[in-house]
PDB file of N, CA and C in Angstrom:
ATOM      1  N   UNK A   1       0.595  -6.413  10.827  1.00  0.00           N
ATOM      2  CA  UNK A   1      -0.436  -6.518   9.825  1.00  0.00           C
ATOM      3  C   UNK A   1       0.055  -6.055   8.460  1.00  0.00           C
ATOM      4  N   UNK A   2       0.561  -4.996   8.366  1.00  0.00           N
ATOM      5  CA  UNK A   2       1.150  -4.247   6.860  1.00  0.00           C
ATOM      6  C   UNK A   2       1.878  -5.646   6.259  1.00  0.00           C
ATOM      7  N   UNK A   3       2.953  -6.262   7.551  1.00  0.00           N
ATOM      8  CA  UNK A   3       3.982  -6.725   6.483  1.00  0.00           C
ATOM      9  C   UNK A   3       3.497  -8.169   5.867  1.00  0.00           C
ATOM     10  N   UNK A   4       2.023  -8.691   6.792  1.00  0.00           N
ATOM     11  CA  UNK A   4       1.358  -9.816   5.960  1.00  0.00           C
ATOM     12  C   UNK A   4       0.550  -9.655   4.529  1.00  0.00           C
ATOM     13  N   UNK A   5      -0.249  -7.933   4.866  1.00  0.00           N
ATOM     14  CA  UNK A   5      -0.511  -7.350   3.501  1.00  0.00           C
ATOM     15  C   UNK A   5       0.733  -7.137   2.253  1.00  0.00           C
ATOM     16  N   UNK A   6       1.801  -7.018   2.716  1.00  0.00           N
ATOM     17  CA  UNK A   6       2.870  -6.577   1.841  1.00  0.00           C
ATOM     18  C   UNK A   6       3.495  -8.114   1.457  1.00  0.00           C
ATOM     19  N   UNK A   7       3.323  -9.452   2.131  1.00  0.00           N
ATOM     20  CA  UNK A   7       4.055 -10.723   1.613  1.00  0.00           C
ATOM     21  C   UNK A   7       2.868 -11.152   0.725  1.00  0.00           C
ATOM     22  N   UNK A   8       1.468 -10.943   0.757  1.00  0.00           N
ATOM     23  CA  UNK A   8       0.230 -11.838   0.438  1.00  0.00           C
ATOM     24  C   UNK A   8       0.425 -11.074  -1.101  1.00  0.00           C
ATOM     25  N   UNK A   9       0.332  -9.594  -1.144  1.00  0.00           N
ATOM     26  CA  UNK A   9       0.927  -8.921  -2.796  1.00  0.00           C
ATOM     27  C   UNK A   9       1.816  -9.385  -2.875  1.00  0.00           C
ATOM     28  N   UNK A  10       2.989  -9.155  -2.523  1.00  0.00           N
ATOM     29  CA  UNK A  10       4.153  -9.208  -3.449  1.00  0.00           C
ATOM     30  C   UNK A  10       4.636 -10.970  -3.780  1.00  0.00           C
ATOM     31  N   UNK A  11       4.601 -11.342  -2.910  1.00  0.00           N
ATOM     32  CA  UNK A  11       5.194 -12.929  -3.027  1.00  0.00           C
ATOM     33  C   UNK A  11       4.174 -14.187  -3.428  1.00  0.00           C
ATOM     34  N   UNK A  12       2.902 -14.081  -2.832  1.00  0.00           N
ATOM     35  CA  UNK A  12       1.699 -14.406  -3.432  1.00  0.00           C
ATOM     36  C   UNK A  12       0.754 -14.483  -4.491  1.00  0.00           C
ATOM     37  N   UNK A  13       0.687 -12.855  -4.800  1.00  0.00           N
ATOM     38  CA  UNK A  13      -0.213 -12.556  -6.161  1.00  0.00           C
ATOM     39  C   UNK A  13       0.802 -11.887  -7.450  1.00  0.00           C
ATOM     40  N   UNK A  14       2.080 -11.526  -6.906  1.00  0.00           N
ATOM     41  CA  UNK A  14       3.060 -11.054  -7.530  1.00  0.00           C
ATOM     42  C   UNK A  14       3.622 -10.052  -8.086  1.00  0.00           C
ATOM     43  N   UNK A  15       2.254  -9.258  -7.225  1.00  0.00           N
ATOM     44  CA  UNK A  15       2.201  -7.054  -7.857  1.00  0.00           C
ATOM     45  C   UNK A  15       4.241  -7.136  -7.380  1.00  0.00           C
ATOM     46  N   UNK A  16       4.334  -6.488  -8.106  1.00  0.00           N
ATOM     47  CA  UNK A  16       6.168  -6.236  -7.626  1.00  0.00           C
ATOM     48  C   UNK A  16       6.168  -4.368  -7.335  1.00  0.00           C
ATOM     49  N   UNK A  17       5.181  -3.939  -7.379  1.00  0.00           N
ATOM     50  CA  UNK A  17       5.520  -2.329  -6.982  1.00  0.00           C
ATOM     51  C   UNK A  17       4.855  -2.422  -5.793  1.00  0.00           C
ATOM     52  N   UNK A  18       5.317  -3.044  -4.458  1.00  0.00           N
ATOM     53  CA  UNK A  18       4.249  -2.861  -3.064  1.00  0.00           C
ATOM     54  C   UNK A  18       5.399  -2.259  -2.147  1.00  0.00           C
ATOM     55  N   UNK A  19       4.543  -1.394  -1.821  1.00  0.00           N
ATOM     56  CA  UNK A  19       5.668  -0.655  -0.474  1.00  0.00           C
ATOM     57  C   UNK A  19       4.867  -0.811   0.775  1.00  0.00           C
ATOM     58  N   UNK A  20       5.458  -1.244   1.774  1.00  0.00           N
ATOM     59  CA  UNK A  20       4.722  -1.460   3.131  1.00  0.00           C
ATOM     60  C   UNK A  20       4.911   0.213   4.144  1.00  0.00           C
ATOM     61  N   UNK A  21       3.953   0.539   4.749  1.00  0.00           N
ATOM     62  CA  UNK A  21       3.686   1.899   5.207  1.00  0.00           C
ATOM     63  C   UNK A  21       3.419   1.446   6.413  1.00  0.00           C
ATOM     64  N   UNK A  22       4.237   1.926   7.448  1.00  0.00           N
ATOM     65  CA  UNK A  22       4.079   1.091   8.615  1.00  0.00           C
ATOM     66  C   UNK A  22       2.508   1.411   9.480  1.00  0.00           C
ATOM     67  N   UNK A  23       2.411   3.049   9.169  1.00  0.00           N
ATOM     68  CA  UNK A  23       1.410   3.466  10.076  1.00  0.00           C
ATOM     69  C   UNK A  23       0.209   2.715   9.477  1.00  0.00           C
ATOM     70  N   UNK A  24      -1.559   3.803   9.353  1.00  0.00           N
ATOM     71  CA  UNK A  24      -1.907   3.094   9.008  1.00  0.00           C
ATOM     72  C   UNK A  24      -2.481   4.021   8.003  1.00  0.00           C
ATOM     73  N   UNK A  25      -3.541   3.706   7.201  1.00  0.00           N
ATOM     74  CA  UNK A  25      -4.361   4.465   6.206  1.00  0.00           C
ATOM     75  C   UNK A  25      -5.123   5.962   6.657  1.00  0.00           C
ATOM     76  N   UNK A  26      -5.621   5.471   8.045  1.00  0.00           N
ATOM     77  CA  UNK A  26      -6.122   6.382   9.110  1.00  0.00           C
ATOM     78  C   UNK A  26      -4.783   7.545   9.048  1.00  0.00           C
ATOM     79  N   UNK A  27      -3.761   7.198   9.620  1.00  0.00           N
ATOM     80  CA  UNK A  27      -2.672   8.437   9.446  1.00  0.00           C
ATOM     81  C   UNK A  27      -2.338   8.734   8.398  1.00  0.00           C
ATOM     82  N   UNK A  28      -1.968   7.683   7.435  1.00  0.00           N
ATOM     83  CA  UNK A  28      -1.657   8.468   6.187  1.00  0.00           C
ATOM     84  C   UNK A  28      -2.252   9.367   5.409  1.00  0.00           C
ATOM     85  N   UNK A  29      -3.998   9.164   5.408  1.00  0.00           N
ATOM     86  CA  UNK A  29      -4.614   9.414   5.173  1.00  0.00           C
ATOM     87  C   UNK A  29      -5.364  11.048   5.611  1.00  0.00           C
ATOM     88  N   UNK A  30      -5.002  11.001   6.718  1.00  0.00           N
ATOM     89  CA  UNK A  30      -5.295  12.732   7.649  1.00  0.00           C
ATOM     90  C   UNK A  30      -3.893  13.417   7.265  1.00  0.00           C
ATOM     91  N   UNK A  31      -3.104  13.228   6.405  1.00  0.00           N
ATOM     92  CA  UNK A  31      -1.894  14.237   6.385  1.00  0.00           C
ATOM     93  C   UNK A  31      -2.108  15.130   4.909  1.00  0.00           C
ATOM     94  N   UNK A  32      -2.160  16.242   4.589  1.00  0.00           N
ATOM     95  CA  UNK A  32      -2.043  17.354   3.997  1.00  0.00           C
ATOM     96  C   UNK A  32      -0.815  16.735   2.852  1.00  0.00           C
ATOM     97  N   UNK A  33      -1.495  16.589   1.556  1.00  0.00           N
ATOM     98  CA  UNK A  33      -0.445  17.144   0.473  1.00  0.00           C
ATOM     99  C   UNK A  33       0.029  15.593  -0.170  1.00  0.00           C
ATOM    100  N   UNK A  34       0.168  14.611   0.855  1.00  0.00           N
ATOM    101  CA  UNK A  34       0.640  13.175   0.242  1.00  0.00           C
ATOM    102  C   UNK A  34      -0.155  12.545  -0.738  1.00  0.00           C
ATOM    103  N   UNK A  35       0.666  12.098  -1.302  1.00  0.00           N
ATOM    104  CA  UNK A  35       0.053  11.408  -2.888  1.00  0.00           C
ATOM    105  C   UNK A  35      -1.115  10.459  -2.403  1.00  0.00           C
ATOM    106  N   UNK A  36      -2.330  10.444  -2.996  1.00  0.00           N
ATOM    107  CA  UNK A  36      -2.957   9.277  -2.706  1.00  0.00           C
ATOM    108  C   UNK A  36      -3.926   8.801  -4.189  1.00  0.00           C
ATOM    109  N   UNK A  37      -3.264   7.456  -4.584  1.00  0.00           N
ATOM    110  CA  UNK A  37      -3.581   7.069  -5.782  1.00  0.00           C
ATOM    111  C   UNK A  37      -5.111   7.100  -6.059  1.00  0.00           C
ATOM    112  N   UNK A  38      -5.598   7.273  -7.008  1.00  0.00           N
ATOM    113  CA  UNK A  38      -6.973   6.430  -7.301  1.00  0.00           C
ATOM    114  C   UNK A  38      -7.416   5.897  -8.759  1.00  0.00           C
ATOM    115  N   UNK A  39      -8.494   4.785  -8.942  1.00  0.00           N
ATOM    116  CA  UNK A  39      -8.682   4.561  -9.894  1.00  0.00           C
ATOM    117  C   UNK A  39      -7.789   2.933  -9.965  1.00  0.00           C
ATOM    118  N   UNK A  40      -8.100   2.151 -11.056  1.00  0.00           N
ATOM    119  CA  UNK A  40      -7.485   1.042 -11.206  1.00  0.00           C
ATOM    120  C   UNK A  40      -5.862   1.340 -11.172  1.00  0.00           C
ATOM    121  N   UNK A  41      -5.982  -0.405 -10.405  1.00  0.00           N
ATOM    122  CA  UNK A  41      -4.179  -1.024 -10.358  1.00  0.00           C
ATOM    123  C   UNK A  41      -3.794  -1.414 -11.196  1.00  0.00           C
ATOM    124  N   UNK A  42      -2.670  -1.535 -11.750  1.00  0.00           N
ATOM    125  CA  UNK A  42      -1.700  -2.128 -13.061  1.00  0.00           C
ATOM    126  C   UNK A  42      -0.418  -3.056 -11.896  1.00  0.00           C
ATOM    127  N   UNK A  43      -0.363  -3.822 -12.796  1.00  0.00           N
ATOM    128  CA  UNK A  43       0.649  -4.526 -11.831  1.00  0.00           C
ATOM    129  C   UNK A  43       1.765  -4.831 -12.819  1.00  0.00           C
TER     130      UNK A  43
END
């Protein structure tokens, strides 16, 4: 699933800053201290 989210940005709509995160939002998301953006995208 990530790496169809990560071809549909990057090669599709053409954001060029996409990093694919294998786990999911759920894990990334329960971990202490990791960056988590907010607010509007710039591409």
């Amino acid at each position: 699933r990530s790496s169809h989210t990560w071809f549909v940005l990057h090669e599709l709509l053409g954001y060029r800053n996409v990093r694919n995160y294998d786990g999911s939002w759920t894990e990334y998301g329960s971990l202490v201290g990791v960056p988590i953006e907010t607010g509007e995208a710039s591409n």
